[in-house]
N, C-alpha and C. Protein backbone atom coordinates (compact mmCIF):
# COMPACT_ATOMS: atom_id res chain seq x y z
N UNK A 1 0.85 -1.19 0.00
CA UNK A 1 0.00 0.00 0.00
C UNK A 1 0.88 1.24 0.00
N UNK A 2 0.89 2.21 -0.98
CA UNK A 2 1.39 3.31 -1.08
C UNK A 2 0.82 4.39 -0.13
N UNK A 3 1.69 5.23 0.78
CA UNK A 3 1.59 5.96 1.57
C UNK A 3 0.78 7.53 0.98
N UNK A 4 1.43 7.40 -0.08
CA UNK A 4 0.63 8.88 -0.84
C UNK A 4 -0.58 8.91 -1.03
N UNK A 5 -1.22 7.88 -1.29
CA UNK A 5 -2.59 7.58 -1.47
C UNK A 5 -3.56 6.47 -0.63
N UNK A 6 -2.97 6.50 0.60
CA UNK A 6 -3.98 5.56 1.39
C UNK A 6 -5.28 5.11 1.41
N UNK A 7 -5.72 3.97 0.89
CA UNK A 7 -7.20 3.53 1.15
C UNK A 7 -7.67 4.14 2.38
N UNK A 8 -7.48 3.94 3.42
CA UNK A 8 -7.83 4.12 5.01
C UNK A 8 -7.31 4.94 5.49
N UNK A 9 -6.99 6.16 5.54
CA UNK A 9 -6.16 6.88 6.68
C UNK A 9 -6.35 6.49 8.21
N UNK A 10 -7.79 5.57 8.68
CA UNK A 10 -7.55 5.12 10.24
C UNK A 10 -6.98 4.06 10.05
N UNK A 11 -6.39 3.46 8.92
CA UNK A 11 -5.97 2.47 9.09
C UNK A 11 -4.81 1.65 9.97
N UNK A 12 -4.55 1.49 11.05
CA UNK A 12 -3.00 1.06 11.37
C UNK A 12 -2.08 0.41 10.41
N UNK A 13 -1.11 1.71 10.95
CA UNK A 13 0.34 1.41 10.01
C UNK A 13 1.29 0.17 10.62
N UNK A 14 2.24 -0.52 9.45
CA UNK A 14 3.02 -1.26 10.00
C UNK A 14 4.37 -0.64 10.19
N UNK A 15 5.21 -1.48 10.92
CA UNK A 15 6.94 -1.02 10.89
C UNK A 15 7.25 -0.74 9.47
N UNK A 16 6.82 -1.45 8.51
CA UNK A 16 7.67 -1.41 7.02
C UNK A 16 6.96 -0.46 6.64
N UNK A 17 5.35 -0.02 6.97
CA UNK A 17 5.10 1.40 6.60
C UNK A 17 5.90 3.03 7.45
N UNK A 18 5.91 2.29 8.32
CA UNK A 18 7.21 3.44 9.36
C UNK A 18 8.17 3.33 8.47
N UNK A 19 9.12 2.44 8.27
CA UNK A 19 10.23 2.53 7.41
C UNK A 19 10.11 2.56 6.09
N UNK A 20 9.47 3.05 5.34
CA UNK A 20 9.56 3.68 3.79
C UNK A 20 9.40 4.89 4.65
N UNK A 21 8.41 5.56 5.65
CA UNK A 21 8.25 7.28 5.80
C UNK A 21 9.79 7.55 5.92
N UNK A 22 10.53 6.66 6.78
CA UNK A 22 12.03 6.66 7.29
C UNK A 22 12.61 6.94 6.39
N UNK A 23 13.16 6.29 5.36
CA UNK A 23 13.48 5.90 3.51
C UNK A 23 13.44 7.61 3.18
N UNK A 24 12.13 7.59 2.78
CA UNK A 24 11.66 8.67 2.76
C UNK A 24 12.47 10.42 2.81
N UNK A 25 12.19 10.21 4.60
CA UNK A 25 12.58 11.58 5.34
C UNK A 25 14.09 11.91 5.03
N UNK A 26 15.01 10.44 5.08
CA UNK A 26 16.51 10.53 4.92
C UNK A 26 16.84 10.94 3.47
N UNK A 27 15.94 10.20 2.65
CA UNK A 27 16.28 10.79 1.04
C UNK A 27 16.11 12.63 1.25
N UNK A 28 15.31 13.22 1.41
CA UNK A 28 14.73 14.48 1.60
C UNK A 28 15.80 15.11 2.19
N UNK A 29 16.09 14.08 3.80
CA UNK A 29 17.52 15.17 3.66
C UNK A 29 18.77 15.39 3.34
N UNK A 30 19.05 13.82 2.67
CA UNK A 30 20.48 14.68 2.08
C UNK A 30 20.12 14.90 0.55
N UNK A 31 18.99 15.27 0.19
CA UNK A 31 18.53 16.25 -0.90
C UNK A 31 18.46 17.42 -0.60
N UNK A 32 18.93 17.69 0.85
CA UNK A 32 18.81 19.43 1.27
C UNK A 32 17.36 19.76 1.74
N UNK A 33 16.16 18.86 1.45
CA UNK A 33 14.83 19.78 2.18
C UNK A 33 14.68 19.86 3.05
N UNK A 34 15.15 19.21 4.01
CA UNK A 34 14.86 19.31 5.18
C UNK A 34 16.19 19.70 6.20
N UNK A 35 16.26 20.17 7.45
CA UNK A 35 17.42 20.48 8.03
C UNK A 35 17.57 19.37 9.30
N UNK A 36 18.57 19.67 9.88
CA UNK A 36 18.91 18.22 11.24
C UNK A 36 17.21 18.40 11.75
N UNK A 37 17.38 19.45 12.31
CA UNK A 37 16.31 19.96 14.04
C UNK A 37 15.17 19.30 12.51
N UNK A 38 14.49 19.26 11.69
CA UNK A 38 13.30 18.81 10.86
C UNK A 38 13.28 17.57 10.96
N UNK A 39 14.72 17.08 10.67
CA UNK A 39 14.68 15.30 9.55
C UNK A 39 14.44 14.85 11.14
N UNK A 40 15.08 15.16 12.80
CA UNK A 40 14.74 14.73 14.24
C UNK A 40 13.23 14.91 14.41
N UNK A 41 12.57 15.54 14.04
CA UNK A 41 11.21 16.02 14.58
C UNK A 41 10.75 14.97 13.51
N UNK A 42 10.64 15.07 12.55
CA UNK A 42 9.89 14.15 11.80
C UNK A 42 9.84 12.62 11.92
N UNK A 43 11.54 11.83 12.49
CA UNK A 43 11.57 11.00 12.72
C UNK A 43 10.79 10.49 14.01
N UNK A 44 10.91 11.15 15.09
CA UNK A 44 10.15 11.22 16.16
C UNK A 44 8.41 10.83 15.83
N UNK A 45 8.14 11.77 15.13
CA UNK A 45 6.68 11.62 14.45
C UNK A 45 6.45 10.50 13.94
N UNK A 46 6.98 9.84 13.22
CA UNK A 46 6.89 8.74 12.16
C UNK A 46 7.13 7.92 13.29
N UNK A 47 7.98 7.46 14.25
CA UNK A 47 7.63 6.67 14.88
C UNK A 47 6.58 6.47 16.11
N UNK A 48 6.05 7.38 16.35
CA UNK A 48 4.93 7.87 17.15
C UNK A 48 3.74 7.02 16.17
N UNK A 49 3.65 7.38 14.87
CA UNK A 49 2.34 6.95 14.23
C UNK A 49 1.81 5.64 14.15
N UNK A 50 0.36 5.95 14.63
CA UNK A 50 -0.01 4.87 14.59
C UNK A 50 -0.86 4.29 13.41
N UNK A 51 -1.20 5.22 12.48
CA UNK A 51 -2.06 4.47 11.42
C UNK A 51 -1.45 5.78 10.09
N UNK A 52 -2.12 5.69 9.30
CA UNK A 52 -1.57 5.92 7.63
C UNK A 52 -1.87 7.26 7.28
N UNK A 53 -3.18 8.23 8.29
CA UNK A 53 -3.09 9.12 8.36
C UNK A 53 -1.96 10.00 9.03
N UNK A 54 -2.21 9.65 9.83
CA UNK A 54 -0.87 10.40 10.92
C UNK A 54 0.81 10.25 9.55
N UNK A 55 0.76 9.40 9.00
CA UNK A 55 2.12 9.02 8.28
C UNK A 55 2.36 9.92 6.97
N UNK A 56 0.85 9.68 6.50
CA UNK A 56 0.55 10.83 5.42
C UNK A 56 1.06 12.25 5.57
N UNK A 57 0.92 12.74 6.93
CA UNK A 57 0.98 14.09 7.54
C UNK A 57 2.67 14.23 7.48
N UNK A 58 3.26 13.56 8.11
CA UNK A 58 4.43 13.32 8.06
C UNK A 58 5.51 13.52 6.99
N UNK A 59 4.76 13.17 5.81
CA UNK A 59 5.44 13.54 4.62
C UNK A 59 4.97 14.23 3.59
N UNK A 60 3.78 14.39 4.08
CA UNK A 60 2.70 15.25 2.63
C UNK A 60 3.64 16.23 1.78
N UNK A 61 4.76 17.23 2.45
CA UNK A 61 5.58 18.03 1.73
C UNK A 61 6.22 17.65 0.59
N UNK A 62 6.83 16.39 1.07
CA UNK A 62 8.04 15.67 0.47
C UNK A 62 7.47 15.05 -1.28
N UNK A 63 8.78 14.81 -1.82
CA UNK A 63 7.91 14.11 -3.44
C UNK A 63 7.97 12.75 -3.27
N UNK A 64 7.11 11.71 -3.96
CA UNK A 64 7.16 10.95 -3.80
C UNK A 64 8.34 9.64 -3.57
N UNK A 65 8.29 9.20 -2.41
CA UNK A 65 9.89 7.90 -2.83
C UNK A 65 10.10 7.03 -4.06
N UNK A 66 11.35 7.35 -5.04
CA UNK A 66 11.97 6.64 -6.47
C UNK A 66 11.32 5.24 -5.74
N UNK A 67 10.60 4.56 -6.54
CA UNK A 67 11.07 2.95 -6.76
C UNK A 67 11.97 2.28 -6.30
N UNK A 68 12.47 0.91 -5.34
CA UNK A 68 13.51 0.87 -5.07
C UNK A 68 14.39 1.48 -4.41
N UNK A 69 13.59 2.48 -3.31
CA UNK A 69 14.73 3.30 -2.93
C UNK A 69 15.51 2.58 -1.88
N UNK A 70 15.76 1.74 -1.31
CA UNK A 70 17.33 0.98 -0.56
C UNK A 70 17.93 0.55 -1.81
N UNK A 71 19.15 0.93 -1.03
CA UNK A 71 20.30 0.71 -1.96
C UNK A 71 20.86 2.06 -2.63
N UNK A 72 21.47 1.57 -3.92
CA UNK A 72 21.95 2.59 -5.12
C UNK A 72 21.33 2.81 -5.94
N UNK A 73 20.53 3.91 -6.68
CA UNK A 73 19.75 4.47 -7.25
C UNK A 73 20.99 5.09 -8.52
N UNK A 74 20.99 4.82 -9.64
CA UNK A 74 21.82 5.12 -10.32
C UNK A 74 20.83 6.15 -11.28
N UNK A 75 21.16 7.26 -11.54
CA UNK A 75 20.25 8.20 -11.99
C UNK A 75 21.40 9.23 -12.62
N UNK A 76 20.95 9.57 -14.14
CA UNK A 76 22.41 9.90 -14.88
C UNK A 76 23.32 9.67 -15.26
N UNK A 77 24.39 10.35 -15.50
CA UNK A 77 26.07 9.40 -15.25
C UNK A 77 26.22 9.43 -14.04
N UNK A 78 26.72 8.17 -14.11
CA UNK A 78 26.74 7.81 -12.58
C UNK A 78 25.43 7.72 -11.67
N UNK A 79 26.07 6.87 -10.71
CA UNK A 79 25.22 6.75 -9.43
C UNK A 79 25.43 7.79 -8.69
N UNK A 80 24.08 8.62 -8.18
CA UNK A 80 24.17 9.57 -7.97
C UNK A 80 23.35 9.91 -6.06
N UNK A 81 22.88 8.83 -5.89
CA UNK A 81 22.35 8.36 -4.71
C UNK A 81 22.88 7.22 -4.10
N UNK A 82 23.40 6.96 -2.90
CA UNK A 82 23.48 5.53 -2.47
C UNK A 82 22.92 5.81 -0.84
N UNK A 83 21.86 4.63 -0.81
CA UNK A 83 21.42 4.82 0.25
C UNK A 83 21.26 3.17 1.31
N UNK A 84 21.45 3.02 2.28
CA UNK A 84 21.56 2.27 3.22
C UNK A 84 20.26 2.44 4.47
N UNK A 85 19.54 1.92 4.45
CA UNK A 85 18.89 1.93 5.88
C UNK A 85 18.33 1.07 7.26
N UNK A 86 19.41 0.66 8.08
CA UNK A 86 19.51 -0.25 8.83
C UNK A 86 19.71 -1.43 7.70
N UNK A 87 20.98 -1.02 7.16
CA UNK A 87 21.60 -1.99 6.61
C UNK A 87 23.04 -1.69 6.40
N UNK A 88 23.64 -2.46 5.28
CA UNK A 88 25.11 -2.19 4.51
C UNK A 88 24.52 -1.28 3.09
N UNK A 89 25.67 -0.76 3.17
CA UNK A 89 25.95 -0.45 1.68
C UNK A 89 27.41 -0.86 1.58
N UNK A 90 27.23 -1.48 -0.04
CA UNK A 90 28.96 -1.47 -0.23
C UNK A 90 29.02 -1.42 -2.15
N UNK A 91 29.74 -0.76 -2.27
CA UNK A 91 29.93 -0.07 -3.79
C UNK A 91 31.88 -0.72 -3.79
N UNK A 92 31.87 -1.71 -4.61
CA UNK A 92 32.87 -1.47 -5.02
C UNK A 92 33.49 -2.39 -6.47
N UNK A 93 34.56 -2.51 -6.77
CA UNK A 93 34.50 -3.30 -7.85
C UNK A 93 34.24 -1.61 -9.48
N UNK A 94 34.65 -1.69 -10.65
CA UNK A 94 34.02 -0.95 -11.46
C UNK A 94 32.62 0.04 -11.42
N UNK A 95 32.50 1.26 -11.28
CA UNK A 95 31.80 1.68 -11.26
C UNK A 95 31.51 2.95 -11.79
N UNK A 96 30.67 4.08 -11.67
CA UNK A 96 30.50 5.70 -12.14
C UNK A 96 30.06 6.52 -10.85
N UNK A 97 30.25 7.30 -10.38
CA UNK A 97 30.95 8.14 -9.26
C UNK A 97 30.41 9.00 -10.44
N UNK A 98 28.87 10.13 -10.18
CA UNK A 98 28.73 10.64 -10.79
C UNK A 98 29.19 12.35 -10.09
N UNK A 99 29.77 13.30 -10.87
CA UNK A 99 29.70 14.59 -9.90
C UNK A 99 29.75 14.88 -9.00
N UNK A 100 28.27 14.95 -9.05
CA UNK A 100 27.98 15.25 -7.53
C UNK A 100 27.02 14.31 -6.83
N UNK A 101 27.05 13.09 -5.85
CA UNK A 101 26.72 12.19 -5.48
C UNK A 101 26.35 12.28 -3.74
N UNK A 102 25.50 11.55 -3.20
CA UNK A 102 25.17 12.02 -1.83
C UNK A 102 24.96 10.39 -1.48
N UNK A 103 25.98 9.69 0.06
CA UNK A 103 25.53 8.99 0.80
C UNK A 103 24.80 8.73 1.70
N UNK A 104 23.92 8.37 2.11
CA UNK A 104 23.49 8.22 3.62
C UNK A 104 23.38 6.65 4.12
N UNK A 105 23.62 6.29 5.07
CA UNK A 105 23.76 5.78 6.24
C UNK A 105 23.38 6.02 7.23
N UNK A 106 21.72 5.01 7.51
CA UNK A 106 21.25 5.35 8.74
C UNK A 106 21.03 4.27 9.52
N UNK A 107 21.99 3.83 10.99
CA UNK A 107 21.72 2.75 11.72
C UNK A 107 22.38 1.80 10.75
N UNK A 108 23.42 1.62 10.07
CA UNK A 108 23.95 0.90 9.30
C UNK A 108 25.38 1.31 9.35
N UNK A 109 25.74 0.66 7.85
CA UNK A 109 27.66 0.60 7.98
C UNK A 109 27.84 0.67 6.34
N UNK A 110 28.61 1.41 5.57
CA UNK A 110 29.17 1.87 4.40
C UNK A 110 30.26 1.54 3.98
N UNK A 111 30.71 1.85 2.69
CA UNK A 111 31.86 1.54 2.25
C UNK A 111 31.47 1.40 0.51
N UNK A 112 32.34 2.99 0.16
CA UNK A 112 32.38 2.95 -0.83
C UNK A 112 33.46 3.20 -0.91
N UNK A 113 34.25 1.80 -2.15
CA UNK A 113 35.28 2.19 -3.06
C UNK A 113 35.63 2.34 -4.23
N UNK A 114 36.36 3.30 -4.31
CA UNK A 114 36.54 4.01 -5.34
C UNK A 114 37.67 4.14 -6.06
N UNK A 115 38.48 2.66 -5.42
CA UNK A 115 40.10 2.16 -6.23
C UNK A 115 39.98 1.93 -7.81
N UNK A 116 38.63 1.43 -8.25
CA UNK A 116 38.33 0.96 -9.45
C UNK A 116 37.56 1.77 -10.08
N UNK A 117 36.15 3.01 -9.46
CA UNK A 117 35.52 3.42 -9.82
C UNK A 117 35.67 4.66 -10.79
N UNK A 118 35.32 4.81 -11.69
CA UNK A 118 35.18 6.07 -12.77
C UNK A 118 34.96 7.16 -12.11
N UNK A 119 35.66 8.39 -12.30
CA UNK A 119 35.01 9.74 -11.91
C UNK A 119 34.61 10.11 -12.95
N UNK A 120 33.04 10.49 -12.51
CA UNK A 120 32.08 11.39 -13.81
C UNK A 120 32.97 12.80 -14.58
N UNK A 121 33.84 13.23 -13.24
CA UNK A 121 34.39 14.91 -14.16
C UNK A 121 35.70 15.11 -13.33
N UNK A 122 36.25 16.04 -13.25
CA UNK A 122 37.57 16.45 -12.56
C UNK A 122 37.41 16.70 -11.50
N UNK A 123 36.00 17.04 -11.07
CA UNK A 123 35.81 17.63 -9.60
C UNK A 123 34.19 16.50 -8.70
N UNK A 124 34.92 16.18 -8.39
CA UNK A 124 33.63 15.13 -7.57
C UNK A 124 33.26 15.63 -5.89
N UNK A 125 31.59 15.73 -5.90
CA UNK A 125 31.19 16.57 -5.09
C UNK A 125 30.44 15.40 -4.06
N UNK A 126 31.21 15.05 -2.71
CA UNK A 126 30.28 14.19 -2.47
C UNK A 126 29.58 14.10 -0.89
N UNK A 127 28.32 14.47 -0.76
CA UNK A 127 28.15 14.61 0.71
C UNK A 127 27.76 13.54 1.26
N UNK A 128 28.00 13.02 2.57
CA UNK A 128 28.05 11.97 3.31
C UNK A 128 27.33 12.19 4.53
N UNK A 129 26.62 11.76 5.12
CA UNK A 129 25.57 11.39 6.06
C UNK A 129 25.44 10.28 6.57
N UNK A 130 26.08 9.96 7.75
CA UNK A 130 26.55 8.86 8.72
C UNK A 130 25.74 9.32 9.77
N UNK A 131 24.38 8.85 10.09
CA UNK A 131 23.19 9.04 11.21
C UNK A 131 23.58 7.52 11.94
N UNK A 132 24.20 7.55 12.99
CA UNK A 132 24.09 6.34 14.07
C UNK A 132 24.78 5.50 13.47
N UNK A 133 25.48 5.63 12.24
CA UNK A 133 26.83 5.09 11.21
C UNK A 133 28.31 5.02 10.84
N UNK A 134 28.89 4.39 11.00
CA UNK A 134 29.78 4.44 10.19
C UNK A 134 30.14 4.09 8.69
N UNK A 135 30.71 5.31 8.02
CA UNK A 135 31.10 5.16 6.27
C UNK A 135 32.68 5.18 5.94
N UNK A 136 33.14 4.41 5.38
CA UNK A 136 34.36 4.52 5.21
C UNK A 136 34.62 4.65 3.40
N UNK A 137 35.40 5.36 3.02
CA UNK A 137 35.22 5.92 1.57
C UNK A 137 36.62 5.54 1.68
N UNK A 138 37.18 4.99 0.09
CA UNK A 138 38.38 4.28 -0.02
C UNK A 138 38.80 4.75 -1.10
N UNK A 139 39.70 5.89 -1.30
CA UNK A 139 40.11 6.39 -2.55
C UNK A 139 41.89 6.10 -3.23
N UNK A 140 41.63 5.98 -4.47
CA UNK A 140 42.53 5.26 -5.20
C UNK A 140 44.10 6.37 -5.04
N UNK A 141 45.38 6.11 -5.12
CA UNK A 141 46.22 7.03 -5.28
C UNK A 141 46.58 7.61 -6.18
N UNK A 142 46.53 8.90 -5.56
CA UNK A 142 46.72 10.10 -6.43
C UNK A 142 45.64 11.19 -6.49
N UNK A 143 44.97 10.52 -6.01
CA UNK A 143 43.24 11.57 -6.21
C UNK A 143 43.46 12.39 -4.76
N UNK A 144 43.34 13.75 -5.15
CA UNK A 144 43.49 14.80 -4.28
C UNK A 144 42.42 14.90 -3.62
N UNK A 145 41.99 14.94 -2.20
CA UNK A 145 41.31 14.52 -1.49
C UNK A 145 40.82 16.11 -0.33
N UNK A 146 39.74 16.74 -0.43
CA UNK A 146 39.16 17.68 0.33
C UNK A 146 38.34 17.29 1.32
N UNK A 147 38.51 16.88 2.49
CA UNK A 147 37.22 16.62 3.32
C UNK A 147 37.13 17.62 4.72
N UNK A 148 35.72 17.51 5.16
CA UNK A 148 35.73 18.42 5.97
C UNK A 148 34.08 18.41 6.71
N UNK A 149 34.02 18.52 7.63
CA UNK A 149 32.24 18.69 8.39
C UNK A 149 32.37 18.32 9.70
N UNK A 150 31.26 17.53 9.91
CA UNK A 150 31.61 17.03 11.55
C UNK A 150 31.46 15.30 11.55
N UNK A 151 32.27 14.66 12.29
CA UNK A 151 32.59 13.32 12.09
C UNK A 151 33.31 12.87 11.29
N UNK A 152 34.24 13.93 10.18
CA UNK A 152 35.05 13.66 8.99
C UNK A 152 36.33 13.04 9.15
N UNK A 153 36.87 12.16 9.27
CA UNK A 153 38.45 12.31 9.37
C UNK A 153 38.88 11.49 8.30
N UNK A 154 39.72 12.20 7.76
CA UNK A 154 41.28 11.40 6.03
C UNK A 154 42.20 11.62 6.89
N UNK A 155 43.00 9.98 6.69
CA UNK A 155 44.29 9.53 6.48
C UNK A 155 45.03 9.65 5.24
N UNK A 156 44.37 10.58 4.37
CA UNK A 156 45.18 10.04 2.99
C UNK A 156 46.20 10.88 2.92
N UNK A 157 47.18 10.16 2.67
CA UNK A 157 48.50 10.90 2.97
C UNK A 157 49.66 11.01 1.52
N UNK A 158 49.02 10.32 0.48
CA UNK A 158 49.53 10.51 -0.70
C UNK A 158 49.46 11.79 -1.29
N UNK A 159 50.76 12.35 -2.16
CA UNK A 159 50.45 13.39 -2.47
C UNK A 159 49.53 13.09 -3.69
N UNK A 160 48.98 14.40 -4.22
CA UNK A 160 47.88 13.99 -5.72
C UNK A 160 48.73 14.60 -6.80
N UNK A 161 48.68 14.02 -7.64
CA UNK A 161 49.63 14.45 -9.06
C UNK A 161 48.61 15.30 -9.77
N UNK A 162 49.51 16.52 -10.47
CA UNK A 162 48.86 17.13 -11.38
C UNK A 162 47.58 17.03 -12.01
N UNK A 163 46.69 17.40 -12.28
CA UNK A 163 45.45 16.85 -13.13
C UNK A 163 44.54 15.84 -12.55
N UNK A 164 45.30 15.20 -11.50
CA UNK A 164 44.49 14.33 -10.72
C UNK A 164 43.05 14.71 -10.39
N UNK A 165 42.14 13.92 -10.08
CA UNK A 165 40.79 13.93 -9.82
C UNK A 165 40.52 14.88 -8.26
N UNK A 166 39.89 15.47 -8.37
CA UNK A 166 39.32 15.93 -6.65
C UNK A 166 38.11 15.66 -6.34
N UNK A 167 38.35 14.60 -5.36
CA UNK A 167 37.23 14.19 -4.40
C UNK A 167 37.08 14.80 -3.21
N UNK A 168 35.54 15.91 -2.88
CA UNK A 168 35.25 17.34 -2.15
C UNK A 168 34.36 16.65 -0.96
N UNK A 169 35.00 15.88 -0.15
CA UNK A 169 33.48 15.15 0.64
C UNK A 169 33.42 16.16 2.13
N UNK A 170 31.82 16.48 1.95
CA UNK A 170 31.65 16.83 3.03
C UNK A 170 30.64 16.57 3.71
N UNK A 171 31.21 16.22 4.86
CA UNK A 171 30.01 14.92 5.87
C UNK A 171 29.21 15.56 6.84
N UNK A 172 28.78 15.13 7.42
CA UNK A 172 28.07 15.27 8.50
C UNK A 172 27.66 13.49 9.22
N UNK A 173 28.37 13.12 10.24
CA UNK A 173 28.44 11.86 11.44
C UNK A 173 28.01 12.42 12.37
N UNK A 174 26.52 12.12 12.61
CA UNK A 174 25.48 12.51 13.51
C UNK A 174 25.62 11.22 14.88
N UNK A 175 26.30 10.85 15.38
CA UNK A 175 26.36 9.91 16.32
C UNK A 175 27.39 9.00 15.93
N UNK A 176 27.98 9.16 14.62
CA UNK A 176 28.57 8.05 13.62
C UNK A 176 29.91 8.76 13.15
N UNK A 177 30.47 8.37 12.38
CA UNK A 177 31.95 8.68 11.60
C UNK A 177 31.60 8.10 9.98
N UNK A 178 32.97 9.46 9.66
CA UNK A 178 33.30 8.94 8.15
C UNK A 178 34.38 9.00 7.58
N UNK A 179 35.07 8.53 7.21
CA UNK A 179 36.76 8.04 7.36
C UNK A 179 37.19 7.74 5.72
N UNK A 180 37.80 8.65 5.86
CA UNK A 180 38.56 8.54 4.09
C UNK A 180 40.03 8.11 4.15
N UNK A 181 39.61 6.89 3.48
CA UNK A 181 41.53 6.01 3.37
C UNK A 181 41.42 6.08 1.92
N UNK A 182 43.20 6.10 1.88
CA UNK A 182 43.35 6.04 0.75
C UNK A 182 44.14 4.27 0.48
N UNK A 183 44.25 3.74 -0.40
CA UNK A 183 44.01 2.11 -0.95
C UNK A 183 44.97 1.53 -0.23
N UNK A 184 46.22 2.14 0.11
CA UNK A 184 47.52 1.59 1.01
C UNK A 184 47.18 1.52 2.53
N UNK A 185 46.25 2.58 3.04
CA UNK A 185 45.98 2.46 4.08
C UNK A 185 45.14 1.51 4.67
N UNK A 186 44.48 0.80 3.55
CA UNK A 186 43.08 -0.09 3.72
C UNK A 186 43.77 -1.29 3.95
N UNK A 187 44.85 -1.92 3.15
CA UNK A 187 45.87 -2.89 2.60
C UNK A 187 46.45 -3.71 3.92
């Protein structure tokens, strides 16, 4: 039963209808709509609810959730979403690292690498969202490495050669961490 259009609004909701609103609220915010003090209040709400109205309310703002949204949502060049919720994510092996790309990790554990993966352009933009998580991002040598927010910490200690790729991650580890090694350090 789709949440946007409920048969019943008295209907009682289940956990797996709590967790798509969840799905949901986390996509929204590391799409920027919503802010910390919102995506907390809302979560609060959503688990408070007890039936499909109350859940409706909860997200009526928001656009509807992509198809499939656990996991990697590959949209464009490149995968441009990867999402985890009370689960793993793990990206590695050949891949597209599009631009500008956004993780989240909620109540779960990450790991994207990026020893093998394609960069979409010269400048890769990538924000990270570790809620009650840890993400560990594994970048190949030579790729010049910018990170910075709260919960952020790089070991990468290689210098980056000329022309090299720049990977711009900036996190936010809300209870959690996000840790950028580079491929020797992982080894």
């Amino acid at each position: 039963m789709s949440l946007d259009t409920p048969a019943d609004p008295l209907a009682r909701a289940s956990d797996g209808d709590r967790d798509a609103v969840l799905v949901r609220l986390h996509t929204a915010f590391a799409e920027g709509r919503l802010d910390e003090r919102e995506l907390d209040e809302r979560i609060e709400r959503t688990l408070a609810s007890r039936t499909h109205g109350e859940l409706s309310v909860v997200s009526a703002d928001l656009p509807a959730a992509p198809a499939g949204a656990r996991g990697s949502s590959p949209v464009g060049r490149g995968a441009r979403l990867h999402l985890a919720y009370k689960g793993a994510l793990s990206r590695t092996g050949r891949w597209t690292l599009a631009e500008r790309a956004t993780v989240v990790v909620y109540k779960g554990s990450g790991v994207l690498d990026l020893t093998s993966a394609e960069f979409a352009g010269a400048l890769t933009r990538l924000r990270v969202i570790a809620y009650k998580s840890g993400v560990e991002l594994i970048v190949p040598p030579g790729v010049r490495v910018e990170a910075d927010g709260v919960g952020v910490s790089s070991d990468v200690r290689a210098a980056a050669r000329d022309g090299a790729p720049v990977l711009r991650v900036k996190g936010l580890g809300y209870k959690g961490s996000i840790t950028v090694k580079d491929h020797a350090a992982r080894a």
